[in-house]
C-alpha atoms as a PDB file:
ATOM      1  CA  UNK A   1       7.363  -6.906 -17.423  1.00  0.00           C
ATOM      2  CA  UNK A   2       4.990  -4.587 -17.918  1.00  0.00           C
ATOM      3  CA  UNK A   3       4.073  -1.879 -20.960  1.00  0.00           C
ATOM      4  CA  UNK A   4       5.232   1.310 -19.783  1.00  0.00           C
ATOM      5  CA  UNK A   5       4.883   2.510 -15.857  1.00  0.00           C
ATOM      6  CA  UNK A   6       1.412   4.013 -14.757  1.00  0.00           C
ATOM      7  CA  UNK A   7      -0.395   1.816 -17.512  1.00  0.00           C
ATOM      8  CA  UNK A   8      -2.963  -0.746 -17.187  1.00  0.00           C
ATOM      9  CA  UNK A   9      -4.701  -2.577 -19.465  1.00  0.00           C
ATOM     10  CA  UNK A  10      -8.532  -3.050 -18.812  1.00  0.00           C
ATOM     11  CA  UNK A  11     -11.143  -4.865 -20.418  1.00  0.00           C
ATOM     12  CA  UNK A  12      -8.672  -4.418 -24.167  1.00  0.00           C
ATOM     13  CA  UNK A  13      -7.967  -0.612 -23.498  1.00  0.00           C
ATOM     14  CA  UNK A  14      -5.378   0.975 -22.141  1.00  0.00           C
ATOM     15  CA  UNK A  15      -5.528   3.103 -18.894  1.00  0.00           C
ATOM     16  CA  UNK A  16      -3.168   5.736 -17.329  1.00  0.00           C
ATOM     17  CA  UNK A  17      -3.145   5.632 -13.368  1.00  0.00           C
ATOM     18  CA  UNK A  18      -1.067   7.286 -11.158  1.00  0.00           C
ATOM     19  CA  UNK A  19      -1.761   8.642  -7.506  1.00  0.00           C
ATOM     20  CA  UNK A  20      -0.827  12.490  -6.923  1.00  0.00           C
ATOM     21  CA  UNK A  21       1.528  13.586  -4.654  1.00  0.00           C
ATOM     22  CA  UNK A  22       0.544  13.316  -0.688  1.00  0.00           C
ATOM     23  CA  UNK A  23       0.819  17.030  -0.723  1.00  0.00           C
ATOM     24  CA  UNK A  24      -1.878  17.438  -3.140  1.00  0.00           C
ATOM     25  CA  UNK A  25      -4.374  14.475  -1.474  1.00  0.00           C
ATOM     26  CA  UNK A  26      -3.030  11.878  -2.534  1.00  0.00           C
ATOM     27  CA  UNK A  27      -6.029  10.762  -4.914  1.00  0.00           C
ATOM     28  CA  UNK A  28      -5.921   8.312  -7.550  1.00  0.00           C
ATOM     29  CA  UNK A  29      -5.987   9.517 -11.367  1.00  0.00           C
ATOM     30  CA  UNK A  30      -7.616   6.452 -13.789  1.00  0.00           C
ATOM     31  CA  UNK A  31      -7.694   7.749 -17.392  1.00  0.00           C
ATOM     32  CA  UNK A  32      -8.539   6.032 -20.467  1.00  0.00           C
ATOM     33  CA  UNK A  33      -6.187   6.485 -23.011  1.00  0.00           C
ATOM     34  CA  UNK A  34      -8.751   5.080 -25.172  1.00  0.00           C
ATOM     35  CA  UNK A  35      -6.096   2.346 -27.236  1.00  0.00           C
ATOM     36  CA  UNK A  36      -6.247  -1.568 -27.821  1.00  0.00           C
ATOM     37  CA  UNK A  37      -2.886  -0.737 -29.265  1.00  0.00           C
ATOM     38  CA  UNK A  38       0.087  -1.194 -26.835  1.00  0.00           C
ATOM     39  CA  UNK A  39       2.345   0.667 -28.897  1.00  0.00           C
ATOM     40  CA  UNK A  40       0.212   4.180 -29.472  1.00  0.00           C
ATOM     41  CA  UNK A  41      -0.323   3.770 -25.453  1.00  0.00           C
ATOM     42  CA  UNK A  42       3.165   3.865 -24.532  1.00  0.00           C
ATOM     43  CA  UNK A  43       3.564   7.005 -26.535  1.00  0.00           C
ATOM     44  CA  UNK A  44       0.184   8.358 -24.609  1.00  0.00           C
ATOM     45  CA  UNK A  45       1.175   7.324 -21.329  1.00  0.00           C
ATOM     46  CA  UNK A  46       4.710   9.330 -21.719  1.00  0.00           C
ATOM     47  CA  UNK A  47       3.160  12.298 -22.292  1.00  0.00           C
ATOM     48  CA  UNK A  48       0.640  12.140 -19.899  1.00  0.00           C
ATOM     49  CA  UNK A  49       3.066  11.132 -17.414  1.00  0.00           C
ATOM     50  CA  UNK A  50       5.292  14.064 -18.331  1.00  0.00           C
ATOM     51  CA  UNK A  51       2.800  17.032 -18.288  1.00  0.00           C
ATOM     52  CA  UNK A  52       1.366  15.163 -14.885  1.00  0.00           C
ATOM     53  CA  UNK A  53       4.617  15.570 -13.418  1.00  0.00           C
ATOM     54  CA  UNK A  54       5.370  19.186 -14.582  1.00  0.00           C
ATOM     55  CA  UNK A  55       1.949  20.176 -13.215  1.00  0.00           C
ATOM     56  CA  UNK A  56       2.161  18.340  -9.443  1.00  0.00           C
ATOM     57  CA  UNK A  57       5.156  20.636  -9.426  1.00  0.00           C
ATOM     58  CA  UNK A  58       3.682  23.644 -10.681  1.00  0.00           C
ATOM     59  CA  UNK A  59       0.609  23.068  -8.060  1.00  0.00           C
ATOM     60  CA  UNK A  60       3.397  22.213  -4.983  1.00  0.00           C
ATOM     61  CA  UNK A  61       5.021  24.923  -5.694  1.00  0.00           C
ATOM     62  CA  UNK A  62       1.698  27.548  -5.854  1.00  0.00           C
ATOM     63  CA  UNK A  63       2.074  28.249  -9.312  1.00  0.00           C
ATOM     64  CA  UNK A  64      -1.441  26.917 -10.228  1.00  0.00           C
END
């Protein structure tokens, strides 16, 4: 099972990646969330994940 969705763990850090909406190009996001620890970076990745989401939506819908 794995640590929390959009997380990946490379070389003993923790990344966030997530591919935007097809509306928006579709482009792959890779950020560091700059953690060894899996517990801070499934706090991180929650909030990242949340204001991603809020903004795809702001940008679909022309508010950005």
């Amino acid at each position: 099972m794995a640590l929390a969705a959009h997380t990946v763990r490379r070389t003993a850090i923790y990344y966030w990646r997530r591919r935007s909406p097809t509306a928006l190009g579709g482009k792959t996001f890779l950020i560091s969330l700059q953690t060894p620890d899996p517990t801070t970076a499934r706090r991180l990745t929650a909030l990242v994940t949340a204001e991603s989401a809020r903004a795809s939506q702001d940008m679909i819908e022309g508010r950005c």
